[in-house]
Protein backbone atom coordinates (compact mmCIF):
# COMPACT_ATOMS: atom_id res chain seq x y z
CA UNK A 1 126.72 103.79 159.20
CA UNK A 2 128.03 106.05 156.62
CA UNK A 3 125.78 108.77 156.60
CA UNK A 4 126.55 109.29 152.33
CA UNK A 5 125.79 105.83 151.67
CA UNK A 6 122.41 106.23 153.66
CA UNK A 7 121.33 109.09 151.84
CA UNK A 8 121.49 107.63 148.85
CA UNK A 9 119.66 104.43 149.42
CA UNK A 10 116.62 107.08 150.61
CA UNK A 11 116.85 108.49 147.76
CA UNK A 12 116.52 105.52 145.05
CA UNK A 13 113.88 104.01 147.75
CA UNK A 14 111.93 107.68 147.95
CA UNK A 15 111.80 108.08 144.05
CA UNK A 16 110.41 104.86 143.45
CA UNK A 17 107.81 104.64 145.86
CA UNK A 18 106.74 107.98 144.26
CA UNK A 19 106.42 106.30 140.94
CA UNK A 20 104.64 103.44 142.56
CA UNK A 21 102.20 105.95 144.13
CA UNK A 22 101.72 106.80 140.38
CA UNK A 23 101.57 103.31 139.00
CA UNK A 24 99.05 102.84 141.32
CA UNK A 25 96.31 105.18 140.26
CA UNK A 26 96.94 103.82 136.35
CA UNK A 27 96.11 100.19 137.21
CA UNK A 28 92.84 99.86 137.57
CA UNK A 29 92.18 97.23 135.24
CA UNK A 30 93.95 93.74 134.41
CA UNK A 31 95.57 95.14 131.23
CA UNK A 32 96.84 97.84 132.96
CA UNK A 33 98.48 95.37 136.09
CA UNK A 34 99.72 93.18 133.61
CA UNK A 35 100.82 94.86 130.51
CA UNK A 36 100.33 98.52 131.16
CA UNK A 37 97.80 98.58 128.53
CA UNK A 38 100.60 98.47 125.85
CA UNK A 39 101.40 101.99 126.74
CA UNK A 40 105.12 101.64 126.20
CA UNK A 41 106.78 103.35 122.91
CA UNK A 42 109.58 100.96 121.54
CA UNK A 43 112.32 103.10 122.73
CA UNK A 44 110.56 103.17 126.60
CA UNK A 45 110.01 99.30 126.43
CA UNK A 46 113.58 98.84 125.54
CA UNK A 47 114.77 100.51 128.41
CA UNK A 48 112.42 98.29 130.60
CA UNK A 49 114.04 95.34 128.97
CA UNK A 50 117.10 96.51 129.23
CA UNK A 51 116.65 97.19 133.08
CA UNK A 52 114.88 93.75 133.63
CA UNK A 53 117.69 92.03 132.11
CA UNK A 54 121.39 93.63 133.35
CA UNK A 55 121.22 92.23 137.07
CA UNK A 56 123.50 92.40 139.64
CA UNK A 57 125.11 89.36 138.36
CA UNK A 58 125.68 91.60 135.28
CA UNK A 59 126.50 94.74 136.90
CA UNK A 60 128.71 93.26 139.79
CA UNK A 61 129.59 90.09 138.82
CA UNK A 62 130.69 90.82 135.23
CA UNK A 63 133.33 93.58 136.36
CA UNK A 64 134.96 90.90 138.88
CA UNK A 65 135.04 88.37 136.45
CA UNK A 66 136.97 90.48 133.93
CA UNK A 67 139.47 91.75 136.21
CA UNK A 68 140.17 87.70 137.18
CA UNK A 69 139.85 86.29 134.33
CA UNK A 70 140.47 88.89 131.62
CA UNK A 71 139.52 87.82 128.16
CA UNK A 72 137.37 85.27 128.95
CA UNK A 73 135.07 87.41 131.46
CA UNK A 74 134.68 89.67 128.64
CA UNK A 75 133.44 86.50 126.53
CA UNK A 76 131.05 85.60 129.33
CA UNK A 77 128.86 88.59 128.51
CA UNK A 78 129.18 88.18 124.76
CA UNK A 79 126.25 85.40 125.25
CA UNK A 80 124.02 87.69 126.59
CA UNK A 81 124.31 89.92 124.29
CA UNK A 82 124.01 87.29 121.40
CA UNK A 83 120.39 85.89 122.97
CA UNK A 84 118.76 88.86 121.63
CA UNK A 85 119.08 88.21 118.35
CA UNK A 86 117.71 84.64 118.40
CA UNK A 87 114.20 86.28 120.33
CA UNK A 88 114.47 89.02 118.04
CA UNK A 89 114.46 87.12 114.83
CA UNK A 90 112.57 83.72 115.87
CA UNK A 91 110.63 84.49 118.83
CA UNK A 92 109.17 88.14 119.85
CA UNK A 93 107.34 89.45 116.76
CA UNK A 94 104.39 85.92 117.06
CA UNK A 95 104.93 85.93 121.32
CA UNK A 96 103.74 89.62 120.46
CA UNK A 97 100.71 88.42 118.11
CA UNK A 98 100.10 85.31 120.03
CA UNK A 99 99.95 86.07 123.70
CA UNK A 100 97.87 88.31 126.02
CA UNK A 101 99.49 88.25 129.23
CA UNK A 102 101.41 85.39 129.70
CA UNK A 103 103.09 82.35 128.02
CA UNK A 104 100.92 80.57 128.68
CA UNK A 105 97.89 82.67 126.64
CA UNK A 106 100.77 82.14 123.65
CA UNK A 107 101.42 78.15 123.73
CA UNK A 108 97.22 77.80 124.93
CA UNK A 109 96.47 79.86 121.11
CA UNK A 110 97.58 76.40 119.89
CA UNK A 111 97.31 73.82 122.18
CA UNK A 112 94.22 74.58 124.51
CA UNK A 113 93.76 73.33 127.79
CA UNK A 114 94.65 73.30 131.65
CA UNK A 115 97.34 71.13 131.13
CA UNK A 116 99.29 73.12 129.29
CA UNK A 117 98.71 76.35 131.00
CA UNK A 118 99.63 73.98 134.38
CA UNK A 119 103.16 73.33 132.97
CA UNK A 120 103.57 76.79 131.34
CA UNK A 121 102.89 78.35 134.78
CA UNK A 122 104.76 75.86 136.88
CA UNK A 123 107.81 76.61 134.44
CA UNK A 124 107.56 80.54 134.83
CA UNK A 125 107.06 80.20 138.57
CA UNK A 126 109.99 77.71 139.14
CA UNK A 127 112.17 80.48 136.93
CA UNK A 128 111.55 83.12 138.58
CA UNK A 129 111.81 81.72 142.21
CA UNK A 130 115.37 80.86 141.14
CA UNK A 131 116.30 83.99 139.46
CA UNK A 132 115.13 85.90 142.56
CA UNK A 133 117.14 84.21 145.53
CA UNK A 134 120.24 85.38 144.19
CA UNK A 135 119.23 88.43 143.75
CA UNK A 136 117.79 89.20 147.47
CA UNK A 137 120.75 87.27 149.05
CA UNK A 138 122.93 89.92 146.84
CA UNK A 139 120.94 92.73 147.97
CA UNK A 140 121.27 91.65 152.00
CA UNK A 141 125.01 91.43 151.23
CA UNK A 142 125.49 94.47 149.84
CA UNK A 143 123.53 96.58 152.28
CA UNK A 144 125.12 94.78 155.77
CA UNK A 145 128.50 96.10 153.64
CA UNK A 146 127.70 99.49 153.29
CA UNK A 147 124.78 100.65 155.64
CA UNK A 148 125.98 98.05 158.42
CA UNK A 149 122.77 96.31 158.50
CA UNK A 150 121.58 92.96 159.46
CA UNK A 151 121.30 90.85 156.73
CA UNK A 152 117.68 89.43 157.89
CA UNK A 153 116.80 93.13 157.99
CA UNK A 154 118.29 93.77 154.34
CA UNK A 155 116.56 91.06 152.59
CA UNK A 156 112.95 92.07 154.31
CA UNK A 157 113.58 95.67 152.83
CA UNK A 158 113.91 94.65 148.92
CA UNK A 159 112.11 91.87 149.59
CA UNK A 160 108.76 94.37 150.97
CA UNK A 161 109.74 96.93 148.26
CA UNK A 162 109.93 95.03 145.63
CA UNK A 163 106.15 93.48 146.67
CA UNK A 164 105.13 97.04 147.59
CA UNK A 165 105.83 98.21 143.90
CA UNK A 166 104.08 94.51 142.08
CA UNK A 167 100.93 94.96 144.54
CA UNK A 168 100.32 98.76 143.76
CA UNK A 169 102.02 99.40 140.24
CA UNK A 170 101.57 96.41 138.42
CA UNK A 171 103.15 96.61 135.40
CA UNK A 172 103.25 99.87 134.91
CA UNK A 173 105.81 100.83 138.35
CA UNK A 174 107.52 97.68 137.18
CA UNK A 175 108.48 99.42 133.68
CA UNK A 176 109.30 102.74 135.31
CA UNK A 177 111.41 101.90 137.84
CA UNK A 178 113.45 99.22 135.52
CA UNK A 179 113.60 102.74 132.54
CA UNK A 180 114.90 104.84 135.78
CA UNK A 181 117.34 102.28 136.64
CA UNK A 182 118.47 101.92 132.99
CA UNK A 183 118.81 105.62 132.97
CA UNK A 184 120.83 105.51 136.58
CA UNK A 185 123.12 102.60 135.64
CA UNK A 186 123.86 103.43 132.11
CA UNK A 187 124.82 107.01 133.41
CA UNK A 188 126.84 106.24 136.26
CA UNK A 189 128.40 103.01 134.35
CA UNK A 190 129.52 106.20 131.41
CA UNK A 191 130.55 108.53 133.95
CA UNK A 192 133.19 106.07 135.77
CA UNK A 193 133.88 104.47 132.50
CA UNK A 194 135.45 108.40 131.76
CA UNK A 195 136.85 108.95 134.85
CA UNK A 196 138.83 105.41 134.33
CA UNK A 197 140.11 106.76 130.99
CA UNK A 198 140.85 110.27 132.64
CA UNK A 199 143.47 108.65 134.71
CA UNK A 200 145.24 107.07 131.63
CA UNK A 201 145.07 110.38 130.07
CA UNK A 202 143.05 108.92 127.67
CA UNK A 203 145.67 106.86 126.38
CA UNK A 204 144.46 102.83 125.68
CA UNK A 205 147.83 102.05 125.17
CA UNK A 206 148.63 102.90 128.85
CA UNK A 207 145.82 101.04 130.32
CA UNK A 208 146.56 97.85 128.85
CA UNK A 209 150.43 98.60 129.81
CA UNK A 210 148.86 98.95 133.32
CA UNK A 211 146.95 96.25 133.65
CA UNK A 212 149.78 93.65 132.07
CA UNK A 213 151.36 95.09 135.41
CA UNK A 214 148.46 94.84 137.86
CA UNK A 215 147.44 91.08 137.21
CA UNK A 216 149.34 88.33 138.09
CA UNK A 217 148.53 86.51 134.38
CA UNK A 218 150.45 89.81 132.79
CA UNK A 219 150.40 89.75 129.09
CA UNK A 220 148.29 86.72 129.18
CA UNK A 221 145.39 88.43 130.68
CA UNK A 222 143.99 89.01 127.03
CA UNK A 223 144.18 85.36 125.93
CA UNK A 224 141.63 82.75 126.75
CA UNK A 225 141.74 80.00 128.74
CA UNK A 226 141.77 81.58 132.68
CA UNK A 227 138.58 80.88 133.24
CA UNK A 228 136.92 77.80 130.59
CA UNK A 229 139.62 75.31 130.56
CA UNK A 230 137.45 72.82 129.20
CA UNK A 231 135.83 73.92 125.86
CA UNK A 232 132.84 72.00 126.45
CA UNK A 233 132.09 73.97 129.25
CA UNK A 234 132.45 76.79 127.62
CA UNK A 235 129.84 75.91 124.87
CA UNK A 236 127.52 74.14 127.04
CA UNK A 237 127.48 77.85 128.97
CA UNK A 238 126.73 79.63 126.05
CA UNK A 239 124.08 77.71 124.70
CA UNK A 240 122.68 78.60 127.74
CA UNK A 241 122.75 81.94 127.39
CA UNK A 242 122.11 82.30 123.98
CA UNK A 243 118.74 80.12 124.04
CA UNK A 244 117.98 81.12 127.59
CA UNK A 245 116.80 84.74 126.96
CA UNK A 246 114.01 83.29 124.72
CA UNK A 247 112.48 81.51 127.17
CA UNK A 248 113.17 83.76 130.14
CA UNK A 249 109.16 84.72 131.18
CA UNK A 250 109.47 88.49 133.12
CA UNK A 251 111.78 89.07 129.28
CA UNK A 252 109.07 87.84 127.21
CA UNK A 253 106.12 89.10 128.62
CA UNK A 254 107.48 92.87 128.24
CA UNK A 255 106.69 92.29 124.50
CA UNK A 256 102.77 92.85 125.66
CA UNK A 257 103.61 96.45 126.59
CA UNK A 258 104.16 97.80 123.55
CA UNK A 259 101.12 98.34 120.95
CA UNK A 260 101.82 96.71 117.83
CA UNK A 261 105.15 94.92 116.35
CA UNK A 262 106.57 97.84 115.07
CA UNK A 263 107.17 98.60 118.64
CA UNK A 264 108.50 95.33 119.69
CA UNK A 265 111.22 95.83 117.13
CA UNK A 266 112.04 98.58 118.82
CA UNK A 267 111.65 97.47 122.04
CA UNK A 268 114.59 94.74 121.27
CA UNK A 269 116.44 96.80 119.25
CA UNK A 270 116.85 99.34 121.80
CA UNK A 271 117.47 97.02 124.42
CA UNK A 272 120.07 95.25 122.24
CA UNK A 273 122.17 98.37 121.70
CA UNK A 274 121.62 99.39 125.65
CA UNK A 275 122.93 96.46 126.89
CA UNK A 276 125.45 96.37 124.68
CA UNK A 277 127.17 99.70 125.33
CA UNK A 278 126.72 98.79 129.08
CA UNK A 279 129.08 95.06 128.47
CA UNK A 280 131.37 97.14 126.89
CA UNK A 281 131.43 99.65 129.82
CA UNK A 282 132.51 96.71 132.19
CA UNK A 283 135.26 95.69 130.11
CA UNK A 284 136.75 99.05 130.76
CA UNK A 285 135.55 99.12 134.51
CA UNK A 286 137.11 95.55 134.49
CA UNK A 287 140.20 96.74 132.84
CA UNK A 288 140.53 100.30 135.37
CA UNK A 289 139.97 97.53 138.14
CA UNK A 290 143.06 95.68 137.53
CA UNK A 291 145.02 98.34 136.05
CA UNK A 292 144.40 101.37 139.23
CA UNK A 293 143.48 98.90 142.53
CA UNK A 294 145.78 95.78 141.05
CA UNK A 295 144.65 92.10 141.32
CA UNK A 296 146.01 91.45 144.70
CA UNK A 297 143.87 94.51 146.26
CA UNK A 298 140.60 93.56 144.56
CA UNK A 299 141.27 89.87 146.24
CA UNK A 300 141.85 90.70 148.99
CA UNK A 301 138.45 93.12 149.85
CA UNK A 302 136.69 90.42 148.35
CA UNK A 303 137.92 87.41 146.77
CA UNK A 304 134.47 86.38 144.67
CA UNK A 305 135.25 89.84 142.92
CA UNK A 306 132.06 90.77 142.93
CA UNK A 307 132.52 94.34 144.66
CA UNK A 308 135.20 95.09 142.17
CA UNK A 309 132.67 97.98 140.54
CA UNK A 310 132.19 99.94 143.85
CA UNK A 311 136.13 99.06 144.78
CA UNK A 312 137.23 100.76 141.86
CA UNK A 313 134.54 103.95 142.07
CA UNK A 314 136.16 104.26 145.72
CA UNK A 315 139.45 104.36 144.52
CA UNK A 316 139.08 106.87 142.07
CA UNK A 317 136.28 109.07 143.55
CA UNK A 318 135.88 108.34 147.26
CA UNK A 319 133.06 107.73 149.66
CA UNK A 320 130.72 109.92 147.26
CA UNK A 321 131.05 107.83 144.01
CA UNK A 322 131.15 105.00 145.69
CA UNK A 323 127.50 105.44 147.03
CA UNK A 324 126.47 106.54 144.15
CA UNK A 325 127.65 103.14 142.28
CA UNK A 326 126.59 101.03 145.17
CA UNK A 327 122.94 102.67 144.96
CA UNK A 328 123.22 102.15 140.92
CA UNK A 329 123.78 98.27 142.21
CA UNK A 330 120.60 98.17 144.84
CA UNK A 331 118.58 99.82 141.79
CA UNK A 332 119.60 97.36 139.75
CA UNK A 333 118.41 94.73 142.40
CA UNK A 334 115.12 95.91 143.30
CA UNK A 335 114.48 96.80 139.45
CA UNK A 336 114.89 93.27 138.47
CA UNK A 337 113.51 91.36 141.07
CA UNK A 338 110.10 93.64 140.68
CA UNK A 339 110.26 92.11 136.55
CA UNK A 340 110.95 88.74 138.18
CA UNK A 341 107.62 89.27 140.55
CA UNK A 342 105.33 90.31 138.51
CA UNK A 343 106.20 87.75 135.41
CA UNK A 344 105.54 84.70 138.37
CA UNK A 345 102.05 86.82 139.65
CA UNK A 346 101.44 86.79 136.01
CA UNK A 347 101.93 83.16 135.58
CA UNK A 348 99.90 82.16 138.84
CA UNK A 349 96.76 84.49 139.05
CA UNK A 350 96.50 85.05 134.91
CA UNK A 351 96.73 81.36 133.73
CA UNK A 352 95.93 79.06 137.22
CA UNK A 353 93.40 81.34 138.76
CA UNK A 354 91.43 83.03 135.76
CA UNK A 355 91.89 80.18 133.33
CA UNK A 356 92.21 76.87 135.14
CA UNK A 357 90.26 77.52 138.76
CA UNK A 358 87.74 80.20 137.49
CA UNK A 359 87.54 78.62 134.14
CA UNK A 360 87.73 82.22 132.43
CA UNK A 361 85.12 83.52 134.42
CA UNK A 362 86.39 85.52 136.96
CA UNK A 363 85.37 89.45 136.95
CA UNK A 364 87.87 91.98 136.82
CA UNK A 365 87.79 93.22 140.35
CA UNK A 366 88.70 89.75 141.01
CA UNK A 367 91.17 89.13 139.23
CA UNK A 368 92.93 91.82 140.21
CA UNK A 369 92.59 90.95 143.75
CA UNK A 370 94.08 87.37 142.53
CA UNK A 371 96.80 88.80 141.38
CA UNK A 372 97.86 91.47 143.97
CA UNK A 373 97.32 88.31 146.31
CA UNK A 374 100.03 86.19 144.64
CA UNK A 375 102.12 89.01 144.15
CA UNK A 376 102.42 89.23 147.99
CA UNK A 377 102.24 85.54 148.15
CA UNK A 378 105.20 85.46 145.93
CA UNK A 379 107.44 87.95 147.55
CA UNK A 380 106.90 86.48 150.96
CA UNK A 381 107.83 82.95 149.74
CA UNK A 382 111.37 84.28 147.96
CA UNK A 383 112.17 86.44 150.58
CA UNK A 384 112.62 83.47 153.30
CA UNK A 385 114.11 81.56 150.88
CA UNK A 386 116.67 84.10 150.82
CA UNK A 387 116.44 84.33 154.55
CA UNK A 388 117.54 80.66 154.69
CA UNK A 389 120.23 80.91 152.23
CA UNK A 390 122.81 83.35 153.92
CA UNK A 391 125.37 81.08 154.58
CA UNK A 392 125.37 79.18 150.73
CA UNK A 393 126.75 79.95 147.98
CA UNK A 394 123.39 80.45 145.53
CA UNK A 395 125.21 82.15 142.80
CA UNK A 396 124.78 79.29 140.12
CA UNK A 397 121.07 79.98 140.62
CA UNK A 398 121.41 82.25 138.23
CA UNK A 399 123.17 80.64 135.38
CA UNK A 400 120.66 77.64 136.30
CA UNK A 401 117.62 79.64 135.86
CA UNK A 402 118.93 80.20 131.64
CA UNK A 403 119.74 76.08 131.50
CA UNK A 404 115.96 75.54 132.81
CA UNK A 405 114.67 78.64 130.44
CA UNK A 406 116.76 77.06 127.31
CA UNK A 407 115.89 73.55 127.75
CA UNK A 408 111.95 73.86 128.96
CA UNK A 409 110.40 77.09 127.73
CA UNK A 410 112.67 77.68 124.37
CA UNK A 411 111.99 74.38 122.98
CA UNK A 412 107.83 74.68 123.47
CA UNK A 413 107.82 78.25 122.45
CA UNK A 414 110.45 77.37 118.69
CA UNK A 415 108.27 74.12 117.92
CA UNK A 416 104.80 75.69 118.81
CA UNK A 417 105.47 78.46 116.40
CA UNK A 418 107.52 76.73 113.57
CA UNK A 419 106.71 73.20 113.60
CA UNK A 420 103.29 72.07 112.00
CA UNK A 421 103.72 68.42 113.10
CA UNK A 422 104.11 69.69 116.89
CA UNK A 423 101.31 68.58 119.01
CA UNK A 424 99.97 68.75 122.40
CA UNK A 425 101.88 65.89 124.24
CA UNK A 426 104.79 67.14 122.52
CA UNK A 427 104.59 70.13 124.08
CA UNK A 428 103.82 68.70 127.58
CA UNK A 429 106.41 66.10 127.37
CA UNK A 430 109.01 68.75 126.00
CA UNK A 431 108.21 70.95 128.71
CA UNK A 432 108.43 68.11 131.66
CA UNK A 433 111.36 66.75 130.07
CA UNK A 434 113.10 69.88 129.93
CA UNK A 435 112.41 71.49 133.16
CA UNK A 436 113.33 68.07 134.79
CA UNK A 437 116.90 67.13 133.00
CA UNK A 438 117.93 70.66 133.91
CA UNK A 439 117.26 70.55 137.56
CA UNK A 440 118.31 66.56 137.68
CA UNK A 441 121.80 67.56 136.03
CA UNK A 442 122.41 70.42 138.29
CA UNK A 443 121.74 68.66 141.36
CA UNK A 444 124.25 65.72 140.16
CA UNK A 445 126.59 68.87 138.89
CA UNK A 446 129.38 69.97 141.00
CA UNK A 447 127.78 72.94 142.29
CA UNK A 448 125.48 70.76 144.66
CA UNK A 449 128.03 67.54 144.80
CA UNK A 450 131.62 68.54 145.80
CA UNK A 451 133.27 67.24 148.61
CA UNK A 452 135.21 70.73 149.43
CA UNK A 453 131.87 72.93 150.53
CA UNK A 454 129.38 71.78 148.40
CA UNK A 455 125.58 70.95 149.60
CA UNK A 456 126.48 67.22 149.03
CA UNK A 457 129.90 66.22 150.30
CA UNK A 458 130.83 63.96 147.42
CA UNK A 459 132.25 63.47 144.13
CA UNK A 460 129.63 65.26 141.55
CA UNK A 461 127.98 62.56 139.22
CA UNK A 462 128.16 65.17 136.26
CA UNK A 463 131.80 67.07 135.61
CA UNK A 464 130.19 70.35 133.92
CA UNK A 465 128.57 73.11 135.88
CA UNK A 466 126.64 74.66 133.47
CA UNK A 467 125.25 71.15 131.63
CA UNK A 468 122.91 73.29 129.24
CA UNK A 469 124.96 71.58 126.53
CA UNK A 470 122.80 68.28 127.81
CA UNK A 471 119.28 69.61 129.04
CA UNK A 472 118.93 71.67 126.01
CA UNK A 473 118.85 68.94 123.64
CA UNK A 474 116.98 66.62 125.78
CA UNK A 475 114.40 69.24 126.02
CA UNK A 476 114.25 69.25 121.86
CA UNK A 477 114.37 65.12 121.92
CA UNK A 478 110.92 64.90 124.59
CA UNK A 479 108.99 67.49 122.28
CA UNK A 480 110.08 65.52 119.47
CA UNK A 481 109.28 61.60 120.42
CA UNK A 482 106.35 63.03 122.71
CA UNK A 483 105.13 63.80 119.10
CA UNK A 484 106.16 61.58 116.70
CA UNK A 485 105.10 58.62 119.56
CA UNK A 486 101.63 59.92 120.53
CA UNK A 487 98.25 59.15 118.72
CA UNK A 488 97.72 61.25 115.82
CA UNK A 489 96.39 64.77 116.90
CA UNK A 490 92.99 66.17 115.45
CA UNK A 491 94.51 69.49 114.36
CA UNK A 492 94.43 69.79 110.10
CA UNK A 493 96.94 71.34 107.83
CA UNK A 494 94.65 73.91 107.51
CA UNK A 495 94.15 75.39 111.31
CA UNK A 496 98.09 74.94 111.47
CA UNK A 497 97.90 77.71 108.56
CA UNK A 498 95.72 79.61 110.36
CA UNK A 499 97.48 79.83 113.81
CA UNK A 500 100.80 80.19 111.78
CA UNK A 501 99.40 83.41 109.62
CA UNK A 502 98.41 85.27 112.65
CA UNK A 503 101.82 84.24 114.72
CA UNK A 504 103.15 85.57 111.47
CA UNK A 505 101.23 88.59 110.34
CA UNK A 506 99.00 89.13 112.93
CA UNK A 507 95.60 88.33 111.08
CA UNK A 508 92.87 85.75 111.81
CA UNK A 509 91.70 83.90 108.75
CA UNK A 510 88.36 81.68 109.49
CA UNK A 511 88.48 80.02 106.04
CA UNK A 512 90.31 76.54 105.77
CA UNK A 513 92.26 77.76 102.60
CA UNK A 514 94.00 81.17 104.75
C-alpha cells in the first residue's frame, strides 16, 4: 500500500466526517434533513449542484473517452452541459414554487393522491438505485488499484460513508461535502490543466502537433465519427442527456435549498458555468493524455480509459499528484452517491411513509426516524448490489438512468406544468409508460443481449444502446392518449389558472377569475 495514496484518502474521509459531525447538530427538524431549511445562497447551491452532478463517469470517464475518441468525446459532454438550460428555462423556477421536498409534493400540487406519489417515488427510487451501482462498483475499483484493497472491503467503505453522512447530515452534510468536492475537483482539475500546458510551453499549437503524433487516428483525431458511427445513435444519446437532467430527482430536489427563485437562478447559473469550465478542463486533460503518455500507453494500463486522468497526473507529477487526483476521484464518488441517497430517502420516507402510510400525520420525531431508517435501508440495498456486480460491466447504468429520467419523470414534470388539458391518468400512464419502454428497450439493447460477453448471449432485439431516441417519445405519447382517452377530469379552466399562477409567480389566488 502506498503510504501517499493512504494519506490522502484519510484525509478526504477525516474532513467529511467532520462536516457530518456538523450537519448533524443542524438537522433537527424535517426541513432541515431534507432541504437544509433553504439555507443555501445561489452561488453555495450551485456548487452543490455542480458536485451532485460531475460523477466519476464525468471526471474519469470523460478524459478516457477524449483521448480515444477525440472530437467526439468532447461532444459527449456537450449534452450535459446543454440539459441545464432546458431545467433552467422550463423546469426549476415552478419545481421551486411547486414542491416541498420531493417530486412528488410538485406533481401531488396538481394531481392529488397516493397513486401518484406511488409512481413518483417508485420512479426516483428506481433512478437512483441505478445511478448508484456504478458509482460504488467505480469506487471498489479504484481503491483495490491504489490502496490494494479488497474490492468487497472498498465498496462497504463508500457504501457506510456515504450512509453515515445521509443518516446524520441530511441535507445539509450532503450540500457541504458535494461544495468541498466542487472546490477539490475544480482546483485540482485547474492545477493539472496548467501543468499540461506548462509542458507545451504554453504553446496550443504544439499540443495539437503532439497529439496528431500520439494517437493512432493522427490528424483525424479532431473530426467526428470515432466514436458515433451511426447518427441516430448519436441523437438518440443526446436527447438523453439533454432531457435527462430535468427529470434527474437528487438534481431537482436541490432547488428546495435555496430560499426564493432568485436563488435558484443562481443556483443553475452557477452550476452551469462550473460545470462548464470543468468539460472544458477534460478536453485539455484529454488532449495532455494523448499528446505526453500516447494512445498506446493509456491502452495498455487500462484499455476502458477510464484511469486516463490519474495516468496522466502520474506522468507529469508522480506518486504525489497522482493521489491527490485519485482522492479528487473518490470525492467525487462519495459526494455524488450521498445526493443520490438522500434524493431516494427523500422519495421513500417523505412521499410513501408521511403521505401514503401515515396519511400526513406522522409527527416530526417520526418522520425523521423514517427517514434516517430508509436512508440506511437504502445504502445497504445498493451496496450489495454493487457487491454482486464486480465481475459485469454496469457502466451503461449510467447513461440508462438519463433514458429512464427523460422518458418517465421529464414528460410528467413538462405536461403537469404547461399543459392545461393534462390530467391525472395522463400523468400515471405517462409515468408507467415511460419508466417501462426505457427499461424494456435496454434489456432488448445490446448492452444486455450480445453474444460476445453480454448478460444474454444473443443477438440484441434493439441495434441502439442508448434508445432514448424511442422511450422518450413513448413517454410523451402515454401522457398524451392516457389523457385525451380517459373520462373527462373534474378540474376547471379556472383551478388550472390557479395552479399555473403560483408554478409561475409563486402566488396563491383563491378566486376562480386569478
Amino acid at each position: 500500500m502506498n503510504l501517499t495514496y493512504f494519506l490522502f484518502f484519510i484525509c478526504i474521509i477525516v474532513c467529511t466526517l467532520i462536516i457530518t459531525y456538523w450537519a448533524a447538530k443542524r438537522s433537527k427538524t424535517t426541513n432541515r434533513f431534507y432541504t437544509a431549511a433553504g439555507s443555501l445562497t445561489g452561488f453555495q447551491n450551485g456548487m452543490a449542484i455542480a458536485g451532485d452532478f460531475i460523477s466519476a463517469a464525468s471526471f474519469l470517464g470523460i478524459v478516457g473517452t477524449i483521448a480515444i475518441n477525440g472530437y467526439d468525446g468532447f461532444l459527449y459532454s456537450i449534452g450535459f452541459l446543454v440539459s441545464y438550460l432546458i431545467v433552467l428555462f422550463l423546469i426549476a423556477e415552478p419545481v421551486h414554487r411547486l414542491g416541498t421536498y420531493s417530486l412528488g409534493d410538485v406533481i401531488c400540487s396538481r394531481f392529488p393522491g397516493d397513486n401518484m406519489r406511488w409512481l413518483m417515488a417508485i420512479g426516483a427510487f428506481t433512478i437512483s438505485i441505478l445511478y448508484m451501482i456504478p458509482q460504488l462498483v467505480a469506487s471498489g475499483f479504484l481503491l483495490r488499484l491504489l490502496l490494494d484493497i479488497d474490492y468487497s472491503i472498498s465498496v462497504v467503505i463508500i457504501g457506510g460513508l456515504m450512509t453515515i453522512y445521509v443518516v446524520f447530515g441530511g441535507m445539509v452534510a450532503t450540500s457541504w461535502v458535494q461544495i468541498v468536492k466542487t472546490v477539490v475537483l475544480m482546483s485540482g482539475t485547474f492545477m493539472l490543466s496548467l501543468i499540461v500546458f506548462s509542458n507545451f510551453n504554453w504553446n496550443t499549437a504544439d499540443l495539437i502537433e503532439r497529439v496528431k503524433e500520439g494517437t493512432p487516428l493522427g490528424g483525424e483525431f479532431f473530426l467526428p465519427g470515432h466514436l458515433f458511427e451511426n447518427p441516430v445513435e448519436f441523437l438518440s444519446l443526446q436527447l438523453a442527456l439533454i432531457f435527462g437532467t430535468a427529470g434527474l430527482p437528487h438534481i431537482l430536489i436541490r432547488l428546495f435549498t435555496v430560499r426564493n427563485t432568485l436563488e435558484v437562478r443562481r443556483s443553475l447559473i452557477s452550476s452551469t458555468w462550473i460545470i462548464g469550465l470543468f468539460y472544458l478542463m477534460t478536453l485539455i486533460l484529454g488532449l495532455g493524455t494523448v499528446a505526453l503518455l500516447g494512445y498506446h500507453t493509456m491502452i495498455e494500463a487500462d484499455p476502458t480509459g477510464n484511469l486516463a486522468a490519474p495516468l496522466l497526473a502520474k506522468e507529469v507529477g508522480g506518486d504525489f499528484l497522482l493521489a491527490f487526483i485519485s482522492a479528487i476521484a473518490f470525492t467525487t464518488i462519495v459526494a455524488v452517491v450521498a445526493g443520490l441517497v438522500i434524493s431516494a430517502t427523500t422519495a421513500f420516507s417523505h412521499d410513501i411513509y408521511h403521505h401514503i402510510i401515515k396519511k400526513g400525520k406522522s409527527t416530526e420525531k417520526e418522520q425523521l426516524r423514517a427517514a434516517r431508517w430508509t436512508a440506511l435501508g437504502i445504502g445497504l440495498i445498493s451496496t450489495l448490489f454493487a457487491l454482486r456486480l464486480e465481475t459485469i460491466n454496469v457502466t451503461f447504468l449510467v447513461s440508462m438512468t438519463f433514458i429512464v429520467a427523460a422518458a418517465s419523470n421529464f414528460p410528467v414534470l413538462l405536461l403537469t406544468i404547461y399543459w392545461r388539458r393534462f390530467n391525472q391518468i395522463g400523468a400515471i400512464s405517462g409515468m408507467a409508460s415511460g419508466l417501462a419502454a426505457s427499461l424494456i428497450l435496454v434489456v432488448l439493447g445490446p448492452h444486455i443481449m450480445n453474444p460476445d460477453g453480454g448478460w444474454i448471449a444473443r443477438e440484441a432485439v434493439i441495434s441502439l444502446h442508448n434508445p432514448g431516441i424511442i422511450a422518450i417519445p413513448i413517454g410523451f405519447l402515454g401522457a398524451y392518449l392516457g389523457t385525451v382517452f380517459s373520462p373527462k377530469q373534474s378540474q376547471t379552466e379556472a383551478e388550472f389558472r390557479r395552479f399555473f399562477k403560483k408554478s409561475q409567480t409563486g402566488i396563491e389566488s383563491r378566486g376562480d377569475s386569478a
